[in-house]
Protein backbone atom coordinates (compact mmCIF):
# COMPACT_ATOMS: atom_id res chain seq x y z
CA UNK A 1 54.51 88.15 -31.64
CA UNK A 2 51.20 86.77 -33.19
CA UNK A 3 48.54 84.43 -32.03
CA UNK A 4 50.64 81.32 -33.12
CA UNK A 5 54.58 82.12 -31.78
CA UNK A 6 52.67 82.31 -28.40
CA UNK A 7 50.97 78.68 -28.87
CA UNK A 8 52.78 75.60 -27.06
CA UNK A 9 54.66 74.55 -23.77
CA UNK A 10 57.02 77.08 -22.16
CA UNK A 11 59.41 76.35 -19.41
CA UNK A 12 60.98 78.16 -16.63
CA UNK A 13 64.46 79.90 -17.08
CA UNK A 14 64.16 82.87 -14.51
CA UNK A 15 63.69 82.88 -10.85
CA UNK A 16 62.70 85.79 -9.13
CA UNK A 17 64.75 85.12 -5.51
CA UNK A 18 64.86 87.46 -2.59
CA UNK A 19 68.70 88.34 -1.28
CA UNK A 20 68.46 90.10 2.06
CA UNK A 21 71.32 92.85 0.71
CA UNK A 22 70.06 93.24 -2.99
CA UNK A 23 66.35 92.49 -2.68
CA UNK A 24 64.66 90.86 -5.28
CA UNK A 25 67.08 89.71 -8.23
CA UNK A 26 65.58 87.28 -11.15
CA UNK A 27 68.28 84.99 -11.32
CA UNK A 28 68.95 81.56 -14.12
CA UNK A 29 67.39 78.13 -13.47
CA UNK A 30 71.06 77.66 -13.51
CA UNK A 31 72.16 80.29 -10.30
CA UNK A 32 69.12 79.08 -8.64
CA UNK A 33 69.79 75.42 -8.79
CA UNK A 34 73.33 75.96 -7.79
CA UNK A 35 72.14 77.82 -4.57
CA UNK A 36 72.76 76.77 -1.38
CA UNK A 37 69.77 74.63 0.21
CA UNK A 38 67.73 76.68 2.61
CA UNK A 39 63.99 75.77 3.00
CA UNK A 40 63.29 78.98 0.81
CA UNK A 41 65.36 77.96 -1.98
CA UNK A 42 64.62 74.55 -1.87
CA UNK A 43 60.89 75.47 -2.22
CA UNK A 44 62.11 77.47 -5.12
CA UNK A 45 63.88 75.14 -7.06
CA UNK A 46 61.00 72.31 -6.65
CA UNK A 47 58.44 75.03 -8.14
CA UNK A 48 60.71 76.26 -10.81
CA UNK A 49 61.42 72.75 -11.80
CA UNK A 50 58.06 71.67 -11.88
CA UNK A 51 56.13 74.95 -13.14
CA UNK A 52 55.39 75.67 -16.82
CA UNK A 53 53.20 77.79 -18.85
CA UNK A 54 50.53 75.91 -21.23
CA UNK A 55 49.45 78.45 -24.00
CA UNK A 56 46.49 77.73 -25.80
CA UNK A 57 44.48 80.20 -28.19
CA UNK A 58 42.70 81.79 -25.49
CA UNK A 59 44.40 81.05 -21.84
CA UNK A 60 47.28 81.02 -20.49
CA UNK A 61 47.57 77.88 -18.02
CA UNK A 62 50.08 78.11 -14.97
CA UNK A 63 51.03 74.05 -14.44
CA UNK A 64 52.67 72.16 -12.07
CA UNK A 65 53.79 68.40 -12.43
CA UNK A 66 52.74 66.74 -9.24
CA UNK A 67 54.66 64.05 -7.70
CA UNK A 68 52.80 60.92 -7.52
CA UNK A 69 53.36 60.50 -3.84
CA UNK A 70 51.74 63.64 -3.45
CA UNK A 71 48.64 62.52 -5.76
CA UNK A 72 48.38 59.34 -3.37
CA UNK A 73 48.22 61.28 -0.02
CA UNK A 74 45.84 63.81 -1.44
CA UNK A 75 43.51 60.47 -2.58
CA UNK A 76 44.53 58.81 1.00
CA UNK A 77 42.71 62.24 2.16
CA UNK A 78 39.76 61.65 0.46
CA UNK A 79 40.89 64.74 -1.94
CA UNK A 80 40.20 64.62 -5.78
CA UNK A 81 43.35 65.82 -7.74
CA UNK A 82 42.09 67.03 -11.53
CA UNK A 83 44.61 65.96 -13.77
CA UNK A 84 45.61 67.04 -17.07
CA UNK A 85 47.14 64.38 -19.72
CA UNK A 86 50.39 65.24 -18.75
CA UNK A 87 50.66 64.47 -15.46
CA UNK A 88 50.12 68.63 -14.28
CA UNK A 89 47.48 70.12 -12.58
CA UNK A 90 46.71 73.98 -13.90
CA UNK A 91 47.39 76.42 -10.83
CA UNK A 92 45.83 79.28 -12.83
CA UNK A 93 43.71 79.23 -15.93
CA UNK A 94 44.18 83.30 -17.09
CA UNK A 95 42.27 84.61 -20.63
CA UNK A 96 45.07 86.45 -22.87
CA UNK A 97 44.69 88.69 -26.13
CA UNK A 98 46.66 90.15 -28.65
CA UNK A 99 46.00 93.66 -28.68
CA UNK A 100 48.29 96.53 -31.41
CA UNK A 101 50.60 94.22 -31.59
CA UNK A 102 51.51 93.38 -27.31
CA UNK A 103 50.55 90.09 -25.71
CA UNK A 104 47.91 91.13 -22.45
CA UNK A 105 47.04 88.28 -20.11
CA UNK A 106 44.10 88.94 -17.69
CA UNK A 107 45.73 89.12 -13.98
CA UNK A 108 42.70 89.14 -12.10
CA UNK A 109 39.13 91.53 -12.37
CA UNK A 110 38.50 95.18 -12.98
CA UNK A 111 38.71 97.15 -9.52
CA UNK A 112 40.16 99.81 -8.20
CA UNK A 113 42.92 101.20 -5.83
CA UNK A 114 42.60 104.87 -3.82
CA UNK A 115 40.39 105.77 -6.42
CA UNK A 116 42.32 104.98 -9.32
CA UNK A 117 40.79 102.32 -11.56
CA UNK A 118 43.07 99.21 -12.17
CA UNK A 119 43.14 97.52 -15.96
CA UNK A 120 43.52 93.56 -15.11
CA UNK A 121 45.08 93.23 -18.83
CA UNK A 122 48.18 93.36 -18.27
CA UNK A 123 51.33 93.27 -20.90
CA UNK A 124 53.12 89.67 -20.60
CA UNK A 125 55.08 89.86 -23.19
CA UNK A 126 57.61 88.22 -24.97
CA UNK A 127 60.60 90.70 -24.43
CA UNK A 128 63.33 90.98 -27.30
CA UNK A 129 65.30 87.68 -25.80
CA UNK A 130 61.97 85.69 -26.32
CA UNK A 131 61.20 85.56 -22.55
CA UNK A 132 58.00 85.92 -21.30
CA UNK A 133 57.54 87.09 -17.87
CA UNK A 134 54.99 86.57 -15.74
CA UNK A 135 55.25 87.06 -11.79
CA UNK A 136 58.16 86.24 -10.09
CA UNK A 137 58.66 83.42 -12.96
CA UNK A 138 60.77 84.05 -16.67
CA UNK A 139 59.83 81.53 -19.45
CA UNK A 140 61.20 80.61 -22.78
CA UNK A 141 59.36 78.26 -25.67
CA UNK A 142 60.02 74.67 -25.56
């Protein structure tokens, strides 16, 4: 992948869903949508539906389209909602590289765990299908 396959909108196509007997299983948009409605899965469809990635040359952007009756309450509150032109508001603003040829994404800072020191740059992708994974979320190139 270079530079400019990795510039532009992607949207959600995976779900990473927890089943109580199989643990966590990334499932379609599709088999996610067609689940039945717990409070869980409903709060999993509304992010997956409204969550995309917004590339740019240097950061990855994790945005959400807000509903506009949630923009009024949150200015009813006195609360200042920064939006972008489209409508979204970025949930995570994350620097990314291209590095011998593998797509990193900073996840965070440089620390450490029992000792053992932790690289923040970690590999996104895209895999071999195009998909580019990052969290519990899959996403393709609009």
């Amino acid at each position: 992948s270079t530079i400019m396959d990795m510039i532009g909108k992607w949207k959600v196509v995976k779900v990473g869903v927890f089943d109580m007997d199989e643990g966590m299983q990334m499932k379609t948009l599709e088999e996610v949508m067609a689940m039945e409605e717990t409070d869980d899965i409903r709060e999993t469809k509304e992010m997956a539906q409204a969550t995309f990635l917004w590339v740019t040359a240097k950061t990855m952007q994790l945005r959400a389209i807000v509903p506009p009756e949630a923009i009024e309450e949150a200015k009813e509150a006195g609360e200042e909602i920064p939006l972008n032109k489209d409508g979204s508001v970025t949930i995570q603003r994350m620097p990314w590289k291209e590095e011998d040829g593998k797509i990193l994404c900073k996840m965070g800072d440089q620390g450490e765990i029992d000792g053992e020191e932790i690289d923040p740059w970690q590999v996104v992708g895209p895999d071999e299908n195009g998909m580019l994974t990052f969290g519990m979320l899959g996403f393709v190139k609009e």
